[in-house]
Structure formats: C-alpha cells, structure tokens
Protein backbone atom coordinates (compact mmCIF):
# COMPACT_ATOMS: atom_id res chain seq x y z
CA UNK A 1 0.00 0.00 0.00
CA UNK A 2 1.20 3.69 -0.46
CA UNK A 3 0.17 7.06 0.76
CA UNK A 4 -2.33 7.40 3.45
CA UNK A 5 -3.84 3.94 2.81
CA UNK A 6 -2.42 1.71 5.33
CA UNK A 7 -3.27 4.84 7.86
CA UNK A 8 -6.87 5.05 7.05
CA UNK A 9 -7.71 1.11 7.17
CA UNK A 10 -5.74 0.93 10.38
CA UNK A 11 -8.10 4.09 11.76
CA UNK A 12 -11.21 2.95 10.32
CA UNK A 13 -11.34 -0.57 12.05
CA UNK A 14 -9.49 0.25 15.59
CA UNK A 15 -10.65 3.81 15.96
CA UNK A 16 -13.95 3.94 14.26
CA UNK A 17 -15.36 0.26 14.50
CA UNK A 18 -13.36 -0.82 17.29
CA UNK A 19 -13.61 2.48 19.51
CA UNK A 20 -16.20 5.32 17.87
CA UNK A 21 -18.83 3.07 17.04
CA UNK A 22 -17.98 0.24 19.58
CA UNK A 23 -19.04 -2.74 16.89
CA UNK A 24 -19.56 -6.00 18.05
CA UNK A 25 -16.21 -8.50 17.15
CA UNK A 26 -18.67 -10.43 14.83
CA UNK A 27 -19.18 -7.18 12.80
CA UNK A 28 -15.21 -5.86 13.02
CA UNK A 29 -14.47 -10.04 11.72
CA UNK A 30 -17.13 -9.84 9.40
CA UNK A 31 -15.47 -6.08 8.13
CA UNK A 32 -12.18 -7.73 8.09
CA UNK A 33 -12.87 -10.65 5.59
CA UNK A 34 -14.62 -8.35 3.28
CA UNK A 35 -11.50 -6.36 2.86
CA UNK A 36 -9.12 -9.45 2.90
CA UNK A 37 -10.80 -10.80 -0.03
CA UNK A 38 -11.49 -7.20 -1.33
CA UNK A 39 -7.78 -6.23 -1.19
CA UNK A 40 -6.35 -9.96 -2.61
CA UNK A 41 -8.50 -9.42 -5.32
CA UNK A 42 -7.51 -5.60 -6.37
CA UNK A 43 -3.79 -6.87 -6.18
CA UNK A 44 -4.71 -9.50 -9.15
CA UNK A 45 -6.45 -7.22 -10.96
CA UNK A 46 -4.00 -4.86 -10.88
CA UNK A 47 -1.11 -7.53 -10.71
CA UNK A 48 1.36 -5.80 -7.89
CA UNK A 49 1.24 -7.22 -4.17
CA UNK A 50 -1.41 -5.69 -1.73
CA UNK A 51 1.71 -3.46 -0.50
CA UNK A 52 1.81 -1.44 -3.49
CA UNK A 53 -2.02 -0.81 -3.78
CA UNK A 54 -3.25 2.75 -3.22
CA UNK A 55 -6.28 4.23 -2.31
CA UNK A 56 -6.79 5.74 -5.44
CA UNK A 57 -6.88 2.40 -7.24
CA UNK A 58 -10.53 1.56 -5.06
CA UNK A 59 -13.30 3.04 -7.40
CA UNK A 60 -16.68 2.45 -7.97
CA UNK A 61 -15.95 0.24 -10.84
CA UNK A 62 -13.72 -1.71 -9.38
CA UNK A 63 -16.21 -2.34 -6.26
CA UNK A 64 -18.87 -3.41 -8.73
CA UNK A 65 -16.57 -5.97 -10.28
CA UNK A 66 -15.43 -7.67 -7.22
CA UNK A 67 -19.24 -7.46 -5.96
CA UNK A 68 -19.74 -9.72 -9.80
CA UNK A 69 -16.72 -11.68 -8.78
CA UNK A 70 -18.28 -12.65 -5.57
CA UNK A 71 -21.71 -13.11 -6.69
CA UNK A 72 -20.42 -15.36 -10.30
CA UNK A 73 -16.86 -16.71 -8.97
CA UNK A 74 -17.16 -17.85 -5.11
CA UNK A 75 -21.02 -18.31 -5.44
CA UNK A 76 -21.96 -15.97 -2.47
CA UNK A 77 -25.85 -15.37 -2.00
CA UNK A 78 -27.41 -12.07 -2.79
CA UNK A 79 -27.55 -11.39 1.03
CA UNK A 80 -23.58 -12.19 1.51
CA UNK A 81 -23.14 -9.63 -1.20
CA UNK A 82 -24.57 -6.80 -0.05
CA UNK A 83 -23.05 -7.41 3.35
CA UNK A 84 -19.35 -7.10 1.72
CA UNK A 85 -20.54 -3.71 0.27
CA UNK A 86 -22.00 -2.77 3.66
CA UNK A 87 -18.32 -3.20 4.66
CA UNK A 88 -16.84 -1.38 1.76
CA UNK A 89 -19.16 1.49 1.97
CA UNK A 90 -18.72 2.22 5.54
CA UNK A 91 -14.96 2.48 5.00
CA UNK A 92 -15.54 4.62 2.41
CA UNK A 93 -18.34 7.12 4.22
CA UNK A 94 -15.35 7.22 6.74
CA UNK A 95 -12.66 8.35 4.36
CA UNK A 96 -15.03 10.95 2.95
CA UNK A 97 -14.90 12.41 6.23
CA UNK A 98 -11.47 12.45 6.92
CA UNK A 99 -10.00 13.03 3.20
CA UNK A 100 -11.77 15.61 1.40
CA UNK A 101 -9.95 15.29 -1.67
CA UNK A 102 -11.30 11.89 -2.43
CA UNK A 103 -14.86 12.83 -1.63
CA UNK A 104 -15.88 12.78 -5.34
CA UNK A 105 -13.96 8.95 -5.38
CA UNK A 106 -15.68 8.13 -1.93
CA UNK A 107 -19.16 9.03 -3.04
CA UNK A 108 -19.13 7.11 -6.47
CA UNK A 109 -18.97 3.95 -4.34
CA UNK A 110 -21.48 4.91 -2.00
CA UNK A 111 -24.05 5.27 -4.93
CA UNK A 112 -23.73 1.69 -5.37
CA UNK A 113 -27.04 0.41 -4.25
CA UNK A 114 -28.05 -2.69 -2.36
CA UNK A 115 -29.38 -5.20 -4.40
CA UNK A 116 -32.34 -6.86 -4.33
CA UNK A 117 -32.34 -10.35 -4.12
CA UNK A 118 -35.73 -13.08 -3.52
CA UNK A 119 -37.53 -13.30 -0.39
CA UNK A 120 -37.91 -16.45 0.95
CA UNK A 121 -40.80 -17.79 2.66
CA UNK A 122 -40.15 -17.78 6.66
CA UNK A 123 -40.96 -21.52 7.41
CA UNK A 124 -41.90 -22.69 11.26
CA UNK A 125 -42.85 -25.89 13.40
CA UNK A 126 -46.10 -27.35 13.11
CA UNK A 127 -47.12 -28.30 16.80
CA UNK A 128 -46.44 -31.60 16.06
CA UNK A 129 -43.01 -31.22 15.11
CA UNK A 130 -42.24 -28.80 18.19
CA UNK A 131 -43.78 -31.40 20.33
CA UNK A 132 -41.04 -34.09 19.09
CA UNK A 133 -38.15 -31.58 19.77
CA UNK A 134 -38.73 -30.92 23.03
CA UNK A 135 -39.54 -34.19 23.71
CA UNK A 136 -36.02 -35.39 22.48
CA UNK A 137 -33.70 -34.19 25.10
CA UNK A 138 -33.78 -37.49 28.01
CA UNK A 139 -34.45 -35.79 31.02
CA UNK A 140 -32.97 -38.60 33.53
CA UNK A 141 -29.53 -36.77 32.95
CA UNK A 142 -28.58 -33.55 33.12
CA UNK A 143 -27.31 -32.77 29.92
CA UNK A 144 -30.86 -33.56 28.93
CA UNK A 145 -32.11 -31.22 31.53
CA UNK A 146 -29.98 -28.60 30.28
CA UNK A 147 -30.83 -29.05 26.79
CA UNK A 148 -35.18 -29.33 27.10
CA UNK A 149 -34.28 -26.12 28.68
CA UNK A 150 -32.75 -24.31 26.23
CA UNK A 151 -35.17 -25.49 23.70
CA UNK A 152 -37.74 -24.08 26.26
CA UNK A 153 -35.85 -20.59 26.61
CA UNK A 154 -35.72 -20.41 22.70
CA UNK A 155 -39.09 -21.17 21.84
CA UNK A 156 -40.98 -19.41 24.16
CA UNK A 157 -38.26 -16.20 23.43
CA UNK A 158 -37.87 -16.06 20.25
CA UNK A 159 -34.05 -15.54 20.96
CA UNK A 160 -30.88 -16.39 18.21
CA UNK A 161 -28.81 -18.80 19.06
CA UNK A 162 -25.98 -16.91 20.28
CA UNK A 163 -28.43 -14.66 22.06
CA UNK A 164 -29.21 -17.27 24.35
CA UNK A 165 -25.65 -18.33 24.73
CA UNK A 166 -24.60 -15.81 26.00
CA UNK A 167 -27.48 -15.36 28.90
CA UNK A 168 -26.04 -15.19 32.41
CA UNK A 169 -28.28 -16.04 35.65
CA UNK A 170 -28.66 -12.41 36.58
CA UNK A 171 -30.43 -11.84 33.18
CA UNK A 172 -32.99 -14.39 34.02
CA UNK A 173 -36.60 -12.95 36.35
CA UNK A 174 -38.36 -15.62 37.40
CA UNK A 175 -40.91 -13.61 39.12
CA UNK A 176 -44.03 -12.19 37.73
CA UNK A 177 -44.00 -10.95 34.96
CA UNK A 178 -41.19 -13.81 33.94
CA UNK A 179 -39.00 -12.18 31.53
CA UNK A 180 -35.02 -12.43 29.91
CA UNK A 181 -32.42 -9.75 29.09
CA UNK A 182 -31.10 -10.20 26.11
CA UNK A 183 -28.19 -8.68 24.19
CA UNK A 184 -29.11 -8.46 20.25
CA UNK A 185 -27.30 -7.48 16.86
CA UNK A 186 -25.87 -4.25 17.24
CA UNK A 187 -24.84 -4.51 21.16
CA UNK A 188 -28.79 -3.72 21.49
CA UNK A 189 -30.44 -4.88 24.96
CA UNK A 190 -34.15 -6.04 24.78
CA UNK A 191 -36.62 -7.61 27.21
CA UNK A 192 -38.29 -10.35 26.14
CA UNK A 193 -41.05 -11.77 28.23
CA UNK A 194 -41.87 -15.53 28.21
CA UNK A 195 -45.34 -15.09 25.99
CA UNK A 196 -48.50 -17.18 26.70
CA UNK A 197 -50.09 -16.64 23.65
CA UNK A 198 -48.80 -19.62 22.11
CA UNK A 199 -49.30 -22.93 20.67
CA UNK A 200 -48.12 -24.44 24.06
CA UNK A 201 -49.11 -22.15 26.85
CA UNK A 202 -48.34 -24.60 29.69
CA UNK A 203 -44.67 -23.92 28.20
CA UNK A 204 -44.80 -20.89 29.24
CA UNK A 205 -45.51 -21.73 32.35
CA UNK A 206 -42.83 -24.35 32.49
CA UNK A 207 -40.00 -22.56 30.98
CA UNK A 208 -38.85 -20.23 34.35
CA UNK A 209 -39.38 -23.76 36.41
CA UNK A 210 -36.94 -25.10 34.00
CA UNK A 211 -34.25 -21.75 34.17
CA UNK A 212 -34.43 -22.18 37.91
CA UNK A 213 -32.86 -25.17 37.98
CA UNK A 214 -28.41 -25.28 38.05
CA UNK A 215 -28.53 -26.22 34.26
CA UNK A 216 -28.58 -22.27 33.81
CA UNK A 217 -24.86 -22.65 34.16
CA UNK A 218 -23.88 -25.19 32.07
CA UNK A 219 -25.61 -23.21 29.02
C-alpha cells in the first residue's frame, strides 16, 4: 500500500469500529474478511502485491466488479453480497470524512445500491413437530435437563442462538412478569417476556421452572 492507505484502514477498524462506534467482534471479523478478499483481489487485478495498492486504485468500478466476482466466482448469496458492500461502503463514508480530496472517489462507491435479491418464505414448526423436539432431550440426565431447557428458553423467546448463549443467571426474572435480558445485533439490549399466547401455553408456564434449575450454568 502507499500514501495514506495503510493509515486510514488501520483508523477505520481500531478507531472507528473498534472504539467510535464500539461494533460487536462479529461485525469488526465480518469487516475484516470483506476487505481481505477485497484487497487480494484488487492486487490480481492490478497484478502488484497488496503493499503497493493505493487508495486511489478503489473506485466504484472496481467495487462493482469484485461485488460480480463474488456473486459469479465464489457463489456468495445475494444477502452475503450486499453485506461485503456494507463493509466497503462504511470504509468509504469514513474516508469521505477524513480526506476531502477523495470525496468525489468516496461518493461514487457509495451510490452503489443494495441489491435486491428473492424473499424467501419464513418456514416454522407445526405443533407436532415442536412437540417431538422438546420431547427429544432425556431428562434422567442432566445434559438432557440442560438441553429441554434451552429449547424451552428459545421457543418461548424467540431468541438467536448466540443470544441465548450468551445469557447469564442475573439476566434471568423468574418472578411475575417472567422475563429475559437479552443482548441483540448491534450490542442492542431487549426484554423479552416468556409469551403465553402460544401454541403451548403450559410452556410458558414451564419454561422459568426449567431456568431455575443449576442447568442455567452449564448453558
């Protein structure tokens, strides 16, 4: 890399990501790939090492045809795609701030637009189905224990995966009104109260039984 380059990735992802905007790590890993890919692939298409790459080599048309080498090449979804401009975009709405003289550069790739891909249906449990799942876990132990839990937690929640991972006792009310604390996309902190108004209300009822129990801590 030359000029101010190296300078302004090494500000945008430990100043601005890291410290300004306070990411999460997923989003400053996620960042990071996109412009490990992003920067292998300007060095072959300009054929000198990543080193010798400036910033003045990163236009709009050269965005666009790693976006079509993405999409064509490595077979990333629509969705993956417009995540990797999310990531080039943001470093470039930073440099427009910082560098004036590359604002015209800077806001050529910002008028790339997200593109629009299908929408699939959103598919769900039949009762049924839910009913065999949380039947699945054997109870005698306590690894089944922990797991019907969890199950519990995430059905009657609604919660991601890693939301519920990363749930600590002391984010857990088991009195009335039973609810969780739980830490989203986007370092975001919600309440999310264990709904009757469900296909299986005595879960609800069951679930805070369940989270009372020492499995909490093996989750």
């Amino acid at each position: 890399m030359t000029g101010n380059f190296p300078q302004l990735l090494h500000a945008f992802f430990h100043e601005w990501l890291a410290g300004q905007r306070n990411n999460s790590r997923h989003t400053v890993r996620s960042y990071r790939d996109t412009w490990r890919l992003f920067l292998r692939f300007m060095a072959a298409q300009q054929q000198r090492p990543v080193a010798a790459l400036r910033l003045t080599d990163l236009t709009a048309s050269e965005v666009l045809a790693f976006l079509d080498h993405s999409e064509k090449e490595r077979s990333v979804s629509i969705g993956t795609r417009n995540c990797r401009l999310a990531a080039l975009r943001s470093f470039f709405c930073f440099v427009a701030d910082r560098e004036p003289l590359a604002a015209g550069q800077c806001a050529e790739v910002l008028r790339i637009p997200i593109k629009k891909g299908p929408r699939r249906l959103i598919c769900y449990l039949e009762s049924a189905e839910l009913t065999a799942i949380l039947a699945e876990p054997d109870r005698k132990t306590l690894d089944g224990q922990r797991d019907h839990a969890l199950l519990a937690l995430l059905y009657n929640t609604g919660a991601r995966i890693q939301e519920a991972l990363d749930l600590c006792p002391q984010a857990v009310r088991l009195e009335s009104p039973c609810q969780v604390r739980l830490l989203g996309k986007g370092q975001k902190c919600y309440l999310q109260h264990f709904c009757p108004y469900v296909a299986f209300p005595f879960m609800w009822r069951r679930t805070p039984k369940l989270l009372v129990t020492r499995q909490l801590r093996n989750f």
